[in-house]
N, C-alpha and C. Protein backbone atom coordinates (compact mmCIF):
# COMPACT_ATOMS: atom_id res chain seq x y z
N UNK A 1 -1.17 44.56 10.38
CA UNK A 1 -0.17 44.13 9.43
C UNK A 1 -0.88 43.58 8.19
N UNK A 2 -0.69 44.05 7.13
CA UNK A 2 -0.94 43.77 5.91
C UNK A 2 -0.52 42.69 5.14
N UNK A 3 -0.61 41.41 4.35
CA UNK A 3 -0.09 40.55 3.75
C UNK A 3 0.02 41.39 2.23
N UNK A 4 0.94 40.79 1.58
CA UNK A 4 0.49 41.05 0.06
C UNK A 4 0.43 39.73 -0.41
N UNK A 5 0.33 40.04 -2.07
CA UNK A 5 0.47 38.59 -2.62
C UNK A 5 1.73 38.25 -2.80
N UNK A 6 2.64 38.42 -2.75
CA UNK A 6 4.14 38.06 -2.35
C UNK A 6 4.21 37.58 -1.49
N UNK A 7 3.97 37.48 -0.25
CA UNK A 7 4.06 37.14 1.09
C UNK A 7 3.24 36.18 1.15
N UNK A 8 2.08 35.69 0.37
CA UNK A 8 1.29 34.61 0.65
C UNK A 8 1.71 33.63 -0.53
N UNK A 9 2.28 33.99 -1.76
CA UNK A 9 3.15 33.12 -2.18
C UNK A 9 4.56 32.04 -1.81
N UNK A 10 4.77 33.30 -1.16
CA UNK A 10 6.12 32.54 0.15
C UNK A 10 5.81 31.58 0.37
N UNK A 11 4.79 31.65 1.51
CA UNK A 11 4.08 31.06 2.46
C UNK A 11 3.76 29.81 1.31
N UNK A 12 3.16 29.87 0.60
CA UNK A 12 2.43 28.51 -0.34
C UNK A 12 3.69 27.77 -0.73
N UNK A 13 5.22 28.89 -1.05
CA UNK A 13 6.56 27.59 -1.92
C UNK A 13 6.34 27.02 -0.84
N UNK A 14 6.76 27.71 0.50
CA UNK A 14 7.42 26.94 1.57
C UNK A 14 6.78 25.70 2.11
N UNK A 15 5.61 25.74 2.10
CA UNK A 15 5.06 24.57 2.52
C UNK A 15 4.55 23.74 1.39
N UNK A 16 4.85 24.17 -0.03
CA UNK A 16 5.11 23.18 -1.13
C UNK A 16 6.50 22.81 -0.76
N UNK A 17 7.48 23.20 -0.84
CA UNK A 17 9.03 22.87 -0.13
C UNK A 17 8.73 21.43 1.01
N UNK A 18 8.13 22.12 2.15
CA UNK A 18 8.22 21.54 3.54
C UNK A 18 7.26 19.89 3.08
N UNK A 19 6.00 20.04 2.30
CA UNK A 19 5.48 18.78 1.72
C UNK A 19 6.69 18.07 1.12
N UNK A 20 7.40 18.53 -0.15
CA UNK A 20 8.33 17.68 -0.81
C UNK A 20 9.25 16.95 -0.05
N UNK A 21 9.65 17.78 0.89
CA UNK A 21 10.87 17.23 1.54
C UNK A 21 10.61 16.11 2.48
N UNK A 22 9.29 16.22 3.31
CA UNK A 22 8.23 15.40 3.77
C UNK A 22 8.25 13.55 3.14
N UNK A 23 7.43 14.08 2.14
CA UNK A 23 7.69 12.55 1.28
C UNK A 23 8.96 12.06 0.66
N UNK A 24 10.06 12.79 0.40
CA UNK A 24 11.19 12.48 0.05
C UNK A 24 11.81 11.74 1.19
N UNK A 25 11.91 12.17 2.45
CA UNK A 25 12.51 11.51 4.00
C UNK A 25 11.69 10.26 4.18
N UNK A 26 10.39 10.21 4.04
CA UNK A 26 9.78 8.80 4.14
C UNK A 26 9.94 7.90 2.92
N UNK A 27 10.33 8.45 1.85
CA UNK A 27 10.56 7.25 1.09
C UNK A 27 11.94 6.77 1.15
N UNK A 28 12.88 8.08 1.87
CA UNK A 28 14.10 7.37 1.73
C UNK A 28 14.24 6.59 3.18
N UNK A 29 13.96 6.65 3.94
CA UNK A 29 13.93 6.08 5.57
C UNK A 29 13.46 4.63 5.03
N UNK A 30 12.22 4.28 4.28
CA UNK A 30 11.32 3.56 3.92
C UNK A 30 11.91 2.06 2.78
N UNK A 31 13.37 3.15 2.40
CA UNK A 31 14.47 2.17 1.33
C UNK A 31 14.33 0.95 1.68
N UNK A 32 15.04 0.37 2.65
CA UNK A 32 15.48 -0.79 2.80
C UNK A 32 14.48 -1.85 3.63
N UNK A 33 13.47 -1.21 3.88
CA UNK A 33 12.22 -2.54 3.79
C UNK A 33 11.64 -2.89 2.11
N UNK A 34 11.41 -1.50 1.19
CA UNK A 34 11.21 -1.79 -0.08
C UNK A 34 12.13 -2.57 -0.59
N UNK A 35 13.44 -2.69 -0.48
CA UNK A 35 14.54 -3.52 -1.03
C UNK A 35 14.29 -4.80 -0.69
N UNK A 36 14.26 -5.09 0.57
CA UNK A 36 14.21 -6.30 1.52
C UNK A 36 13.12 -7.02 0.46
N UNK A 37 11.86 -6.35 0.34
CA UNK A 37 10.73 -7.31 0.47
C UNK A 37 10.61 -7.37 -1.56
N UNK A 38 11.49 -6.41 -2.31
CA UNK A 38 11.44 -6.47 -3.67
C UNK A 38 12.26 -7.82 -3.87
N UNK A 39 13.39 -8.04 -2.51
CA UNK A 39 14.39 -9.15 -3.27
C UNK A 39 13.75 -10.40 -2.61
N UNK A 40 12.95 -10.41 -1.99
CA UNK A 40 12.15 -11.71 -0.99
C UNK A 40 13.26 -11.88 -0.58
N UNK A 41 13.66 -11.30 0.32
CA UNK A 41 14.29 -10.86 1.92
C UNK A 41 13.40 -12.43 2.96
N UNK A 42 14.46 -13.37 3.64
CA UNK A 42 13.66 -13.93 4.02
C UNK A 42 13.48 -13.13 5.40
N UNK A 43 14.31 -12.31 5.70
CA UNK A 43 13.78 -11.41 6.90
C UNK A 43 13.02 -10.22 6.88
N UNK A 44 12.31 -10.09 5.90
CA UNK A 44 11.77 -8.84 5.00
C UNK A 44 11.41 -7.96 6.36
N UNK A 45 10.41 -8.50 7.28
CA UNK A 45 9.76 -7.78 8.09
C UNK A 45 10.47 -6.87 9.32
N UNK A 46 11.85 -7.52 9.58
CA UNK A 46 12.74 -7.29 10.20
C UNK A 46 13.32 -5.96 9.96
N UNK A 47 13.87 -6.03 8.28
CA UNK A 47 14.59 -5.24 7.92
C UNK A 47 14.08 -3.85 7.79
N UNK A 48 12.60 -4.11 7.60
CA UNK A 48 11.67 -2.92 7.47
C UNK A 48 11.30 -1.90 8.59
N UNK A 49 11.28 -3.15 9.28
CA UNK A 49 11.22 -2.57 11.00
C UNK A 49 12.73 -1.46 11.13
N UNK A 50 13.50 -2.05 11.10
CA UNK A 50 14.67 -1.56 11.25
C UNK A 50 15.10 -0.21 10.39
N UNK A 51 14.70 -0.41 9.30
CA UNK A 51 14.94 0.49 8.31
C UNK A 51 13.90 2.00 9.09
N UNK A 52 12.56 1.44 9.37
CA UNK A 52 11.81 2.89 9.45
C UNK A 52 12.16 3.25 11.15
N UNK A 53 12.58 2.82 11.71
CA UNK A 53 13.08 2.81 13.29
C UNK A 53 14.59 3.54 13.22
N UNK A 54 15.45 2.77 12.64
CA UNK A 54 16.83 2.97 12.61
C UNK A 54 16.74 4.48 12.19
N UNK A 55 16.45 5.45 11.53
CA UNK A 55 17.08 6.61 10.93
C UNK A 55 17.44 7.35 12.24
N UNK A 56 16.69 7.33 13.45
CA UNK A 56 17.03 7.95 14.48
C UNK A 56 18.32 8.38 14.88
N UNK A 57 18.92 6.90 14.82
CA UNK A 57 20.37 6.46 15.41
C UNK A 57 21.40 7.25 14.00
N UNK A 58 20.61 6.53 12.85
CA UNK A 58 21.91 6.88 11.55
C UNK A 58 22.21 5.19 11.29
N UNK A 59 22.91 4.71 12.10
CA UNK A 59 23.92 3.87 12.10
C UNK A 59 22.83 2.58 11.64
N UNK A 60 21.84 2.45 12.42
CA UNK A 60 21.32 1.05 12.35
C UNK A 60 20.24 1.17 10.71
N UNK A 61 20.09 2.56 10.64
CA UNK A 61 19.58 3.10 8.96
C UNK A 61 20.64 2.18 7.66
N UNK A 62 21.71 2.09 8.17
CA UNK A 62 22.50 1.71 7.18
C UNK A 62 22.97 0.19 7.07
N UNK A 63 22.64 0.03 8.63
CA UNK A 63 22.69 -1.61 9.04
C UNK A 63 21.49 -2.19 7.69
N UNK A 64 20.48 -1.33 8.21
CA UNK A 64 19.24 -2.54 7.71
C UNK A 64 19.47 -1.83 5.88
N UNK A 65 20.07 -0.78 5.75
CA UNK A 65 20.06 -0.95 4.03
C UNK A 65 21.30 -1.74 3.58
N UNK A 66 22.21 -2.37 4.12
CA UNK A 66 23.12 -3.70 3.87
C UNK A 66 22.70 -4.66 3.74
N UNK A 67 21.91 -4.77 5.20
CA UNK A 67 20.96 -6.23 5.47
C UNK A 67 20.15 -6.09 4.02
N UNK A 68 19.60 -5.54 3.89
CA UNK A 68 18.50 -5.82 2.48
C UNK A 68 18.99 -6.07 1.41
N UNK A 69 20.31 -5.62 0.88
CA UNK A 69 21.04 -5.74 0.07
C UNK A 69 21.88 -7.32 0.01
N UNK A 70 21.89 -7.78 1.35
CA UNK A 70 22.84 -8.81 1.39
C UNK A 70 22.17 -10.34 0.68
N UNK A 71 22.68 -11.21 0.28
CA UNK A 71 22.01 -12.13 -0.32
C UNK A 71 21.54 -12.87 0.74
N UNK A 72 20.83 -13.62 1.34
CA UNK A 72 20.70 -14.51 3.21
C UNK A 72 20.10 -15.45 2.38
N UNK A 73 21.46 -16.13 3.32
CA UNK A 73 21.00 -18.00 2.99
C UNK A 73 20.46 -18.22 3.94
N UNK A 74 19.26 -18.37 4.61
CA UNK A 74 19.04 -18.61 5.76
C UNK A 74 18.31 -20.18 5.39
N UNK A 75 18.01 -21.10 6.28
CA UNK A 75 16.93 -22.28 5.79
C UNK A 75 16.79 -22.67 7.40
N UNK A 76 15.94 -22.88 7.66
CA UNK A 76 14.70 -23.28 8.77
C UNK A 76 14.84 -24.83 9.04
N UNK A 77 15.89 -25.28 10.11
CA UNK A 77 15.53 -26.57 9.70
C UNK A 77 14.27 -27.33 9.38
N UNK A 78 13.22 -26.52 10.82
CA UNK A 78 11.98 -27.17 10.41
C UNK A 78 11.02 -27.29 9.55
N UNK A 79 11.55 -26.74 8.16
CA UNK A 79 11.27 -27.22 6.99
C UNK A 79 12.20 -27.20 5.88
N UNK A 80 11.63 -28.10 4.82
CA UNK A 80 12.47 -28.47 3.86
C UNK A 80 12.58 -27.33 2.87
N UNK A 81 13.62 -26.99 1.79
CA UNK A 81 13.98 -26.03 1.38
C UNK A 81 12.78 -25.52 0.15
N UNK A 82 12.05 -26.07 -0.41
CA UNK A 82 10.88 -25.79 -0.97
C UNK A 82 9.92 -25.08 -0.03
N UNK A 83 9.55 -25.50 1.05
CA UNK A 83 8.73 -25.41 1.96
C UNK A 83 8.92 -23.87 2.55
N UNK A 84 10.54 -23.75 2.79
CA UNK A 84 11.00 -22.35 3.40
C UNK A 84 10.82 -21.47 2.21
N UNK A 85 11.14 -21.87 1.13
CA UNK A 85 10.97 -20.95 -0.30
C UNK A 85 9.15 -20.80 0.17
N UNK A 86 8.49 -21.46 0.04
CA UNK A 86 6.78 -21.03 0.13
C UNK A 86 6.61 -20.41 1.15
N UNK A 87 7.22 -20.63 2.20
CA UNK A 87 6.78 -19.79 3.73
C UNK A 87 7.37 -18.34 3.52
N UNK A 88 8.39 -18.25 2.62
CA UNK A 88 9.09 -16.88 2.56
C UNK A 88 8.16 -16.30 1.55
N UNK A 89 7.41 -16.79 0.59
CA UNK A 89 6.57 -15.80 -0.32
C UNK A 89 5.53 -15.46 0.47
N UNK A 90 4.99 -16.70 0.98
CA UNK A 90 3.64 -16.23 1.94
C UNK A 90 3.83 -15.14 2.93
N UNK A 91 5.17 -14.94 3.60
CA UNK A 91 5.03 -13.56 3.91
C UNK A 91 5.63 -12.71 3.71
N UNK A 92 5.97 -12.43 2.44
CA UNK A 92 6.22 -11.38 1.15
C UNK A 92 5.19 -11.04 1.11
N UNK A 93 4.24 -11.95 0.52
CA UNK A 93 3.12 -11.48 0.29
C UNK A 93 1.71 -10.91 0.99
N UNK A 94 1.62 -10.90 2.86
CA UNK A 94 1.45 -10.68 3.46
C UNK A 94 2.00 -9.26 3.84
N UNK A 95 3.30 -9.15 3.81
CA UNK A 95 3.69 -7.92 4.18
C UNK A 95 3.55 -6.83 2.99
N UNK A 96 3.69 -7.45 1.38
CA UNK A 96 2.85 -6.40 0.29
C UNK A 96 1.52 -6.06 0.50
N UNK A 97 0.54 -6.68 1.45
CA UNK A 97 -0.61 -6.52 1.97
C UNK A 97 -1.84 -7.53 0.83
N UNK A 98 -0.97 -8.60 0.08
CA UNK A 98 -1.65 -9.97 -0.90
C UNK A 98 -2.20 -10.62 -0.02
N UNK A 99 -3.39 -11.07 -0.70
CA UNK A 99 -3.82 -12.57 -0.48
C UNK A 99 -2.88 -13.87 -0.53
N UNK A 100 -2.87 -14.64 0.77
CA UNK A 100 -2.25 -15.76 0.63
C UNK A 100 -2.55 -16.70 -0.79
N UNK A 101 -1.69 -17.45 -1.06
CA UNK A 101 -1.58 -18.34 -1.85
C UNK A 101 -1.71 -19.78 -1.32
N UNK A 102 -2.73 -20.68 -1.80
CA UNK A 102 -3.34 -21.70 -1.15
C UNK A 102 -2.16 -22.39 -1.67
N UNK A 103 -2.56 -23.52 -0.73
CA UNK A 103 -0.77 -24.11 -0.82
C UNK A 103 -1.55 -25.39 -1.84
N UNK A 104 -0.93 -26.07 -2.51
CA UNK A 104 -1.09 -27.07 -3.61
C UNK A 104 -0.99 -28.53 -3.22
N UNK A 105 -0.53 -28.85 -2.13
CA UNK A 105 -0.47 -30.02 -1.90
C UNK A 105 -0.46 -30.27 0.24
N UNK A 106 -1.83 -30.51 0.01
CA UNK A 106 -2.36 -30.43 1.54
C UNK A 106 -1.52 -31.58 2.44
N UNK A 107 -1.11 -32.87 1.63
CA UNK A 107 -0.03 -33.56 2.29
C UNK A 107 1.22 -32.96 3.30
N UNK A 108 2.18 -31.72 2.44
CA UNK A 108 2.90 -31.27 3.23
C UNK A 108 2.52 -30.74 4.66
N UNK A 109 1.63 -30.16 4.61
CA UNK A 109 1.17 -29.70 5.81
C UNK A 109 1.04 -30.67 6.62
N UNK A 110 0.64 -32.10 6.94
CA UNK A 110 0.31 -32.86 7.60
C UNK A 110 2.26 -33.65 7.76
N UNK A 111 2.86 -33.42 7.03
CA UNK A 111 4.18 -33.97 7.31
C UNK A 111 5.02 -33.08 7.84
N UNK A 112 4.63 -31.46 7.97
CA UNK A 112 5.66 -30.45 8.38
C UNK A 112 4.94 -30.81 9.99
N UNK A 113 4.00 -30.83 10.32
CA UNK A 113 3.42 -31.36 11.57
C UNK A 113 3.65 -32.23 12.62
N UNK A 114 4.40 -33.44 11.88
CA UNK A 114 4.48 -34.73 11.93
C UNK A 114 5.66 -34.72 13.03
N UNK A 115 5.75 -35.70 13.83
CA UNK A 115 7.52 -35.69 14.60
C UNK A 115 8.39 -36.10 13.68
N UNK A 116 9.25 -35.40 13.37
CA UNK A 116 10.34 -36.12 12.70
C UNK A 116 10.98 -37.36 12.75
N UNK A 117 11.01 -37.89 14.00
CA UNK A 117 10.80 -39.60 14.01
C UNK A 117 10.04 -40.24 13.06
N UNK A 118 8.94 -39.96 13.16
CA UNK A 118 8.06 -40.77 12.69
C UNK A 118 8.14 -40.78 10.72
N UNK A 119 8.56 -39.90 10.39
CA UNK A 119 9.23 -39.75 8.86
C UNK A 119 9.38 -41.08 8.64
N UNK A 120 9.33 -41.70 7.16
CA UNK A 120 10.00 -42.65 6.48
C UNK A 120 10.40 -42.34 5.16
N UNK A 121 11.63 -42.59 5.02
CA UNK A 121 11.88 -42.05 3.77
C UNK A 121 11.02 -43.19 2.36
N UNK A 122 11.09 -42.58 1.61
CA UNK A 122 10.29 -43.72 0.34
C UNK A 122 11.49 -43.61 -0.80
């Protein structure tokens, strides 16, 4: 059997085709962790998980592109609302694959530690 050059052109769209379509499905599967972690998602890692897992189902694909979309008040009691704002960049920025950001005031750390009893307010 003979090829021509027609037939090996085919062959080259199609798997220029089969590449495109390739990276087009992973970036769209891939949506709603990029969303999550563009809006500092405090569940960023979650949603990402979910997002590249979920397309299987369909259903949970669309869960986690809501979730990313949704505004989340979430706050930690065990820290104060500054504190949860820094813990949520630090792993933003962890999951963009950044260098941590040294934290500025080595005190907190020794009071997020602390028993909460032992607190005094000033």
């Amino acid at each position: 059997m003979h090829l021509d050059f027609w037939d090996v052109m085919t062959f080259i769209a199609l798997l220029i085709l089969l590449a495109g379509f390739t990276v087009i499905f992973v970036w769209f599967i891939s949506l709603p962790g990029k969303l999550a972690i563009k809006r500092k998602h405090p569940h960023a890692e979650a949603v990402k998980l979910m997002g590249n897992l979920g397309f299987l189902g369909g259903i949970p694909w669309l869960h986690a592109l809501m979730w990313s979309i949704h505004d989340s008040v979430t706050i930690d009691i065990r820290r104060l609302p500054k504190e949860e704002r820094d813990h949520i960049e630090a792993e933003i920025a962890a999951l963009r694959g950044e260098e941590e950001k040294k934290s500025d005031s080595p005190g907190k750390a020794a009071i997020r530690d602390s028993d909460p009893s032992e607190r005094t307010e000033a």
